[in-house]
Protein backbone atom coordinates (compact mmCIF):
# COMPACT_ATOMS: atom_id res chain seq x y z
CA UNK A 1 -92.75 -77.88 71.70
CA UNK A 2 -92.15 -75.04 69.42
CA UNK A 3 -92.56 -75.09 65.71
CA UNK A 4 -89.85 -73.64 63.09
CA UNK A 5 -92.21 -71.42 60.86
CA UNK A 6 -93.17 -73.26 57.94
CA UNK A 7 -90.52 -71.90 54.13
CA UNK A 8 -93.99 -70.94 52.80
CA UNK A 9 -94.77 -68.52 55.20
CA UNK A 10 -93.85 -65.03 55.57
CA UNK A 11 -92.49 -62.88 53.36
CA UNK A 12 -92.82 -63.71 49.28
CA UNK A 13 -89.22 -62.74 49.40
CA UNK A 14 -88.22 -64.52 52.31
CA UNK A 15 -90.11 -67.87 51.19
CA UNK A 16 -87.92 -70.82 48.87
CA UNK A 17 -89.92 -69.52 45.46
CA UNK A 18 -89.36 -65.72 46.02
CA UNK A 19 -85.42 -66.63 46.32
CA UNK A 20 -85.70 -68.45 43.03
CA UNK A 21 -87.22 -65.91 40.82
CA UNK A 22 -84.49 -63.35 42.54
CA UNK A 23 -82.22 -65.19 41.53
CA UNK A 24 -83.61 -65.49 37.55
CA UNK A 25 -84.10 -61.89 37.55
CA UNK A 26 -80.32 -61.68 38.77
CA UNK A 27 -79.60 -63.61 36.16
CA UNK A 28 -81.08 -61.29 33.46
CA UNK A 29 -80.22 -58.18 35.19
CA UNK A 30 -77.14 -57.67 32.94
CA UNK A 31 -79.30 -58.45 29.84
CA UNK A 32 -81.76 -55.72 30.59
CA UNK A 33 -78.93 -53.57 31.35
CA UNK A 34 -77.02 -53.50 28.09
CA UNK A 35 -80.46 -53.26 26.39
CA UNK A 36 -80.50 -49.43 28.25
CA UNK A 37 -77.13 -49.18 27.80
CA UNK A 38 -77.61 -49.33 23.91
CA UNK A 39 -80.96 -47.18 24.39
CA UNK A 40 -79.14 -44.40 25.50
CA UNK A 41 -76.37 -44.65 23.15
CA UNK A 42 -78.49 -44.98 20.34
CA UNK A 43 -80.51 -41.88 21.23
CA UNK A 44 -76.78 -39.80 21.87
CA UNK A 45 -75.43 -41.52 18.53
CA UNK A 46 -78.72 -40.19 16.72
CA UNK A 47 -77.93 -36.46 18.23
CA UNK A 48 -74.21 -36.86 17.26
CA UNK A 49 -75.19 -37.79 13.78
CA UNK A 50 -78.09 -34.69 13.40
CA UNK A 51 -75.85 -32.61 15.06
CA UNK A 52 -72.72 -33.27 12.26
CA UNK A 53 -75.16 -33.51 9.42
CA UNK A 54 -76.19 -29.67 10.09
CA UNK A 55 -72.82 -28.54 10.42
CA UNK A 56 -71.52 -30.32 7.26
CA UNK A 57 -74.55 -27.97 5.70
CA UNK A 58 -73.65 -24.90 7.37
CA UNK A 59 -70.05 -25.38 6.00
CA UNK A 60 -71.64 -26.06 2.57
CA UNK A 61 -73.48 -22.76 2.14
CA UNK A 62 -70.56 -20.80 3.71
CA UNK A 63 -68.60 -22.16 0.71
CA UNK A 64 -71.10 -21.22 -2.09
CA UNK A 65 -70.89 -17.41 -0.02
CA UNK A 66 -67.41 -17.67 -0.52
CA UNK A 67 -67.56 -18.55 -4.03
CA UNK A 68 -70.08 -15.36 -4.92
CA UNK A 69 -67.95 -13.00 -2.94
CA UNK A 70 -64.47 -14.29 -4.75
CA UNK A 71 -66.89 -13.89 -8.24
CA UNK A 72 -67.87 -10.45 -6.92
CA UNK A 73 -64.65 -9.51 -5.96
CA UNK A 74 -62.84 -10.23 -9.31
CA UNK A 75 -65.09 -8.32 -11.28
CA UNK A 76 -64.61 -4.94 -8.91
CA UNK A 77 -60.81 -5.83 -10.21
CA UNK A 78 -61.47 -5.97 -13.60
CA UNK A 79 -63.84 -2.73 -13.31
CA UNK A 80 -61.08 -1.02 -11.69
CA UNK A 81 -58.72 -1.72 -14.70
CA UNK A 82 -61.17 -0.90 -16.79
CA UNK A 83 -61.77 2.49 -15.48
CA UNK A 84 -59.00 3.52 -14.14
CA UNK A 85 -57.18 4.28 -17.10
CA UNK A 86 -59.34 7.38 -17.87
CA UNK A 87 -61.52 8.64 -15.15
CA UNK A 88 -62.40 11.02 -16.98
CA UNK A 89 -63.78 9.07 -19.97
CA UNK A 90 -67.76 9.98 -18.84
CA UNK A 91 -70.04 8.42 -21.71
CA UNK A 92 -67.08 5.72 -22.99
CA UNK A 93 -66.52 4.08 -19.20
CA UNK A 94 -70.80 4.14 -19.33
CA UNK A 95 -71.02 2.33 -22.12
CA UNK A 96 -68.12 0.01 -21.12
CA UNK A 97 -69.66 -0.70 -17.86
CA UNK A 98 -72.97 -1.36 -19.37
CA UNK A 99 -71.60 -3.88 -21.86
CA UNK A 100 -69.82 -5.54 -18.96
CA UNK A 101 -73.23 -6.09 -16.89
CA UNK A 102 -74.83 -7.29 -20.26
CA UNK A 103 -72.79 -10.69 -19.51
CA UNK A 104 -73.53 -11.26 -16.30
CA UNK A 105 -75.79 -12.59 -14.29
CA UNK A 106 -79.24 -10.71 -13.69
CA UNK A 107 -78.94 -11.22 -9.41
CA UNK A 108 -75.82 -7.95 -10.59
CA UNK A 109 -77.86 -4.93 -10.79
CA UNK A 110 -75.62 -1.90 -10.69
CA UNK A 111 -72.41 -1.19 -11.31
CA UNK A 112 -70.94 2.02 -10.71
CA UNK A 113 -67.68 4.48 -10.18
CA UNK A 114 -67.70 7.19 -7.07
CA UNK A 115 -65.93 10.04 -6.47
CA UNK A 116 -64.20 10.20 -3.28
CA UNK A 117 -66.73 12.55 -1.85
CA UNK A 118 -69.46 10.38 -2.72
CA UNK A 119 -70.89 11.49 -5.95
CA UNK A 120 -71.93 8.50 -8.76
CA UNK A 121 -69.45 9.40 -11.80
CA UNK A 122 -70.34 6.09 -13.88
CA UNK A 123 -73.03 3.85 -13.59
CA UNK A 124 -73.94 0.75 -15.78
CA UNK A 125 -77.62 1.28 -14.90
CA UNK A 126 -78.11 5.26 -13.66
CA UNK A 127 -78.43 8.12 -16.25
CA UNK A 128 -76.66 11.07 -16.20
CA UNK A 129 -79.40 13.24 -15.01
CA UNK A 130 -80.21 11.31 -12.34
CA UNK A 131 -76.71 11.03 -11.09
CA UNK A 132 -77.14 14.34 -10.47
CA UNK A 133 -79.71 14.17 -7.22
CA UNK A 134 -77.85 10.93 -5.87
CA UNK A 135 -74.38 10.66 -3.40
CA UNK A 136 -73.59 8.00 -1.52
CA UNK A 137 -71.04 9.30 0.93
CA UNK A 138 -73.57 8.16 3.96
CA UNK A 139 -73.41 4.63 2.58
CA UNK A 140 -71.59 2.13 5.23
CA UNK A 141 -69.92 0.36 2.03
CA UNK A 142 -68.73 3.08 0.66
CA UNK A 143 -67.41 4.77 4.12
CA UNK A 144 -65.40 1.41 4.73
CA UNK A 145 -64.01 1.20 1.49
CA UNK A 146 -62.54 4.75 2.54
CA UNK A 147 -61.35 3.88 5.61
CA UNK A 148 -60.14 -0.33 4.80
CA UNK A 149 -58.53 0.58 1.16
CA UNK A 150 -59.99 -2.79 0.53
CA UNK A 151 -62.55 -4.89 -0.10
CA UNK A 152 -65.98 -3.81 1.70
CA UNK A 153 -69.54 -5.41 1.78
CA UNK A 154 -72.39 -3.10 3.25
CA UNK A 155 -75.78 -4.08 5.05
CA UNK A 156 -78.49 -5.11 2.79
CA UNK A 157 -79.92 -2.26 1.80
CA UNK A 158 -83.04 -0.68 -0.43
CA UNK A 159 -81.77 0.34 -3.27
CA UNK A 160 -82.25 4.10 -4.53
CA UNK A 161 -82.50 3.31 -8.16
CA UNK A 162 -84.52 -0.09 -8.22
CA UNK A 163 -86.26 -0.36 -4.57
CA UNK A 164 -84.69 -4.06 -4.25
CA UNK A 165 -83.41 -5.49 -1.15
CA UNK A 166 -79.21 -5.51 -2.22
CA UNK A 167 -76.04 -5.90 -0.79
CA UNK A 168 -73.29 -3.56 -2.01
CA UNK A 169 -69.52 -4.66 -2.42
CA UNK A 170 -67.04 -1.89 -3.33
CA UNK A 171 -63.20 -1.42 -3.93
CA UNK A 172 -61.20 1.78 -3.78
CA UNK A 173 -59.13 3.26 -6.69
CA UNK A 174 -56.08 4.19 -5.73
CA UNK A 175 -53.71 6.61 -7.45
CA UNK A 176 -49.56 5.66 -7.22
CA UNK A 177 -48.63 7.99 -4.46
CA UNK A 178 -51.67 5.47 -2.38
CA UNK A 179 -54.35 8.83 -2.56
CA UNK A 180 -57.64 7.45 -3.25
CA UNK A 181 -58.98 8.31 -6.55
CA UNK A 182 -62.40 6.70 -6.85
CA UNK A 183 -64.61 4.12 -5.39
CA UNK A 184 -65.75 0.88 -7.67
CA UNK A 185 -69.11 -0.76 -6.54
CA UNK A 186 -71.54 -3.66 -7.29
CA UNK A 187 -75.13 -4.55 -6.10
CA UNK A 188 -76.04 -8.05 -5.93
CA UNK A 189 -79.63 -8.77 -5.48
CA UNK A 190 -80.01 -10.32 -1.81
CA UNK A 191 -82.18 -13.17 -4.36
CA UNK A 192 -79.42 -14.82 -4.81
CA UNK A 193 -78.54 -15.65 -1.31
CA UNK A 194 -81.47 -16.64 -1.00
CA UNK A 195 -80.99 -19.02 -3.98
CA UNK A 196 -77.46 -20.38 -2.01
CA UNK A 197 -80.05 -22.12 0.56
CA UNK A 198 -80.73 -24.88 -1.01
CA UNK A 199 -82.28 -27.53 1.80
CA UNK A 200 -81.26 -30.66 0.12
CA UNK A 201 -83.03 -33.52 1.06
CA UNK A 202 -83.70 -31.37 4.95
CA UNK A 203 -86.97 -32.99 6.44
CA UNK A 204 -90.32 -30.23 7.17
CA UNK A 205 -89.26 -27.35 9.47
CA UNK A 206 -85.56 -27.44 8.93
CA UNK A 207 -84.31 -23.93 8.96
CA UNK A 208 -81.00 -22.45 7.10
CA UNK A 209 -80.32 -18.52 7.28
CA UNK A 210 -76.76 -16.08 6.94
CA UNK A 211 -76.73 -13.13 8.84
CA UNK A 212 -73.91 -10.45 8.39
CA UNK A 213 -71.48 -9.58 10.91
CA UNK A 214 -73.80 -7.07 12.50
CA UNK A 215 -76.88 -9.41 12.97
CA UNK A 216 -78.73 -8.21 9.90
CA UNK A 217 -80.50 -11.17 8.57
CA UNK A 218 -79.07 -11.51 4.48
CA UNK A 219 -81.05 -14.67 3.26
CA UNK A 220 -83.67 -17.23 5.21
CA UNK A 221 -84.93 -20.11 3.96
CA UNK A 222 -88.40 -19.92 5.81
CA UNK A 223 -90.82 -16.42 5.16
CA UNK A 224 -87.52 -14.44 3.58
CA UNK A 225 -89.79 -11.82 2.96
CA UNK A 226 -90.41 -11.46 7.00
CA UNK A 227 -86.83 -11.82 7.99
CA UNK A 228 -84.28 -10.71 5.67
CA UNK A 229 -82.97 -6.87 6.79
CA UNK A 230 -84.09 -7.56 10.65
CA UNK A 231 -81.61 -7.28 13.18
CA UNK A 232 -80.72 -10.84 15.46
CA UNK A 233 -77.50 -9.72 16.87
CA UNK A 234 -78.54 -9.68 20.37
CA UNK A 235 -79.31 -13.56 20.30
CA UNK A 236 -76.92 -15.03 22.34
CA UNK A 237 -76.30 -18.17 19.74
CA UNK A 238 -75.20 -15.54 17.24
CA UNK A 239 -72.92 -13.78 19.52
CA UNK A 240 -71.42 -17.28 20.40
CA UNK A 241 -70.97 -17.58 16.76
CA UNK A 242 -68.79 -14.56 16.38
CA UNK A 243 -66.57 -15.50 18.94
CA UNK A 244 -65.95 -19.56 18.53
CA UNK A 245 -66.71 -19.30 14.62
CA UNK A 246 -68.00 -23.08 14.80
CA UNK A 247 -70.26 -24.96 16.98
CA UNK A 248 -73.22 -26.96 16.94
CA UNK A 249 -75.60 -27.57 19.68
CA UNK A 250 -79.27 -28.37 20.22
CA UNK A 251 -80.75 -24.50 20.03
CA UNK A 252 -84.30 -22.89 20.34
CA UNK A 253 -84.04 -20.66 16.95
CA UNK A 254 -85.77 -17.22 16.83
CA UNK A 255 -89.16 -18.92 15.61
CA UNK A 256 -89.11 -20.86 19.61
CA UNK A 257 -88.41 -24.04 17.41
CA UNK A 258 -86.00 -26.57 19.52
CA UNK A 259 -83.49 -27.21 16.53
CA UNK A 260 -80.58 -29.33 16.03
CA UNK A 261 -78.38 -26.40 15.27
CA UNK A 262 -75.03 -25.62 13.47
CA UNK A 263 -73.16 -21.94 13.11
CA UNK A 264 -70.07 -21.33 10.91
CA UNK A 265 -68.55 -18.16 9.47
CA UNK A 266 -67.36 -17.69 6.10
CA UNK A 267 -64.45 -17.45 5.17
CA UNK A 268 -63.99 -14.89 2.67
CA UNK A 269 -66.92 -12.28 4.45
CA UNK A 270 -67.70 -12.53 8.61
CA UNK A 271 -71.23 -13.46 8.01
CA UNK A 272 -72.50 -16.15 9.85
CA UNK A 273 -74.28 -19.33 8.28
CA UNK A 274 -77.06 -20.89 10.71
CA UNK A 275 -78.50 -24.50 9.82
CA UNK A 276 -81.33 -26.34 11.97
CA UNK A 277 -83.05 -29.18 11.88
CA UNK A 278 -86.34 -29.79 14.15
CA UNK A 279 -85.13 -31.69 17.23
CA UNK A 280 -88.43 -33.69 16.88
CA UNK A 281 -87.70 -34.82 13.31
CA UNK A 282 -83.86 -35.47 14.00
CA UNK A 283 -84.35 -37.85 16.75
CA UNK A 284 -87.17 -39.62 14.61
CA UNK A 285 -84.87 -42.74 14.26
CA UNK A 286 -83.90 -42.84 17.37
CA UNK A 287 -87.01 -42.62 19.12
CA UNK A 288 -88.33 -45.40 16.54
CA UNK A 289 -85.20 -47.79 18.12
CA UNK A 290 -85.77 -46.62 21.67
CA UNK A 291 -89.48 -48.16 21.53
CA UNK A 292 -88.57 -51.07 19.50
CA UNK A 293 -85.72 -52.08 22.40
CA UNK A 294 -88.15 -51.04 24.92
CA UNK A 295 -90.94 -53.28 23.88
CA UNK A 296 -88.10 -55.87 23.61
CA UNK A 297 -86.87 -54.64 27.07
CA UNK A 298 -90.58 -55.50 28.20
CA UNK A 299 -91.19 -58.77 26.51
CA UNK A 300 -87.84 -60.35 27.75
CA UNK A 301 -88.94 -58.87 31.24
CA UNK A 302 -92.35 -60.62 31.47
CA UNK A 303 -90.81 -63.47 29.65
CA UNK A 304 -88.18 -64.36 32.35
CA UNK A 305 -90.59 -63.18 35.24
CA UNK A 306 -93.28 -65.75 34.16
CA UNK A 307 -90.08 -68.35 33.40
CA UNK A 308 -88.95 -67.96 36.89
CA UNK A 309 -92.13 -68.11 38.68
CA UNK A 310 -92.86 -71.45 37.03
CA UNK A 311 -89.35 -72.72 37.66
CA UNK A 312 -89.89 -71.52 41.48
CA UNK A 313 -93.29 -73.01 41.77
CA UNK A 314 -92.25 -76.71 40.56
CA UNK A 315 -88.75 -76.39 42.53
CA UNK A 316 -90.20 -75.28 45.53
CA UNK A 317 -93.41 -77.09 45.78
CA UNK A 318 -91.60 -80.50 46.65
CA UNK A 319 -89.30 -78.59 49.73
CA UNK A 320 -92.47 -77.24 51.35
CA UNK A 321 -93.72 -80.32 51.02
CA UNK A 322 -91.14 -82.16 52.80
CA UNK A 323 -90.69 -79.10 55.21
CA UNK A 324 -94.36 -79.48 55.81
């Protein structure tokens, strides 16, 4: 006679005690499931978070830009009217426009009137004789103040009198029949946009940087003295940034530093604000939850495994028994 094949042989999986502790890890399946599930979200929640965070920055220092080139923009106004009266008032609009940079702040270095072919006619910091060897028709401020009849900002720039890195900001002065009569101008020491960078509370490596509308880097929070006047406009993040305005994304920066990244453009100027925080460092939280559930992902694991094979063992152990 033939004998059935004993439920302890074969397969573990085909045997009473393998079906037992399939079924237990059945039964915590959808446990260790929603522990990944809130893995994952947790890590994309952490991004999210970074990602906002840099933007909410970016935004931050675009406003302070703002703020200098409003500043900057009411005193060309006010040196206008003062000027403009008398063009011809040589030593008296001098001394005027020297008193006026007396009050300000030192990151204002020059202050000056042009002729509309280029020539400096006042000047809060240049003498007379040295007016003499100096025109600025070449410079790109001065050209699109020409050409805009408004408000113009320049590249940064060395400066011809002081041998600073500035940026130049310059009105036109126009006559009542719309002919342009002179060209007002302002330096402001590219210092203080450096000094607008202000990393609050950023962790190591974070980068912040403004670049004008051409690429030229203006202020950088990391070796400024490397970066600021070199040319990035052929990165494809800051071309992105010209056309959308606004985005965030995770970015490798110009350093080959993976960044949590965020580009906006101010309002009042098209330069571009850049923010990023090291990937690495952003994700710190997130990678300190992902092993903590992990290890908990583990420990229920080998906690139910050895549960079940004990519950299979003493529920099996009589049926092979009596099969026996």
């Amino acid at each position: 006679m033939k004998m059935s094949p004993s439920p302890s042989h074969g397969p573990f999986y085909h045997t009473i005690r393998g079906r037992l502790m399939l079924l237990a890890f059945a039964a915590i399946a959808p446990l260790l499931l929603f522990v990944a599930f809130n893995i994952l979200a947790n890590v994309e929640r952490s991004r999210t978070d970074a990602l906002r965070d840099t933007l909410a920055l970016a935004r931050t220092v675009a406003a302070r830009i703002d703020d200098h080139v409003q500043n900057t923009d009411s005193l060309l106004l006010a040196v206008r009217a003062m000027v403009g009266s008398d063009l011809d008032a040589g030593e008296a609009n001098d001394t005027e426009l020297r008193a006026l940079q007396a009050g300000l702040p030192d990151y204002f270095r020059s202050i000056s009137v042009l002729t509309p072919d280029g020539r400096m006619l006042n000047s809060s910091t240049v003498s007379r004789e040295e007016r003499e060897q100096l025109n600025y028709a070449d410079r790109g401020y001065f050209r699109e103040a020409l050409a805009q009849r408004g408000l113009a900002f320049d590249e940064p720039v060395i400066s011809r009198t002081s041998g600073k890195w500035v940026i130049i900001a310059a009105r036109p002065l126009l006559s009542a029949d719309g002919s342009i009569r002179a060209v007002v101008s302002m330096s402001t020491l590219m210092e203080r946009f450096q000094a607008l960078l202000t990393p609050e509370g950023l962790p190591p490596g974070s980068l912040m940087t403004v670049l004008s509308q051409q690429g030229a880097v203006l202020a950088r929070s990391i070796d400024p003295e490397k970066w600021v006047g070199k040319n990035l406009a052929k990165n494809p993040h800051f071309q992105r940034a010209l056309t959308e305005r606004e985005f965030s994304a995770e970015t490798v920066a110009s350093d080959g530093v993976t960044r949590m990244a965020a580009y906006t453009t101010a309002g009042r100027v098209p330069w571009v604000v850049y923010v990023g925080i090291p990937s690495s460092v952003a994700q710190n939280s997130a990678q300190a939850d992902l092993a903590r559930l992990s290890a908990l992902a583990l420990v229920v694991l080998a906690a139910a495994g050895a549960l079940a094979y004990l519950l299979a063992r003493s529920l099996s152990r009589p049926i092979e028994a009596v099969a026996a």
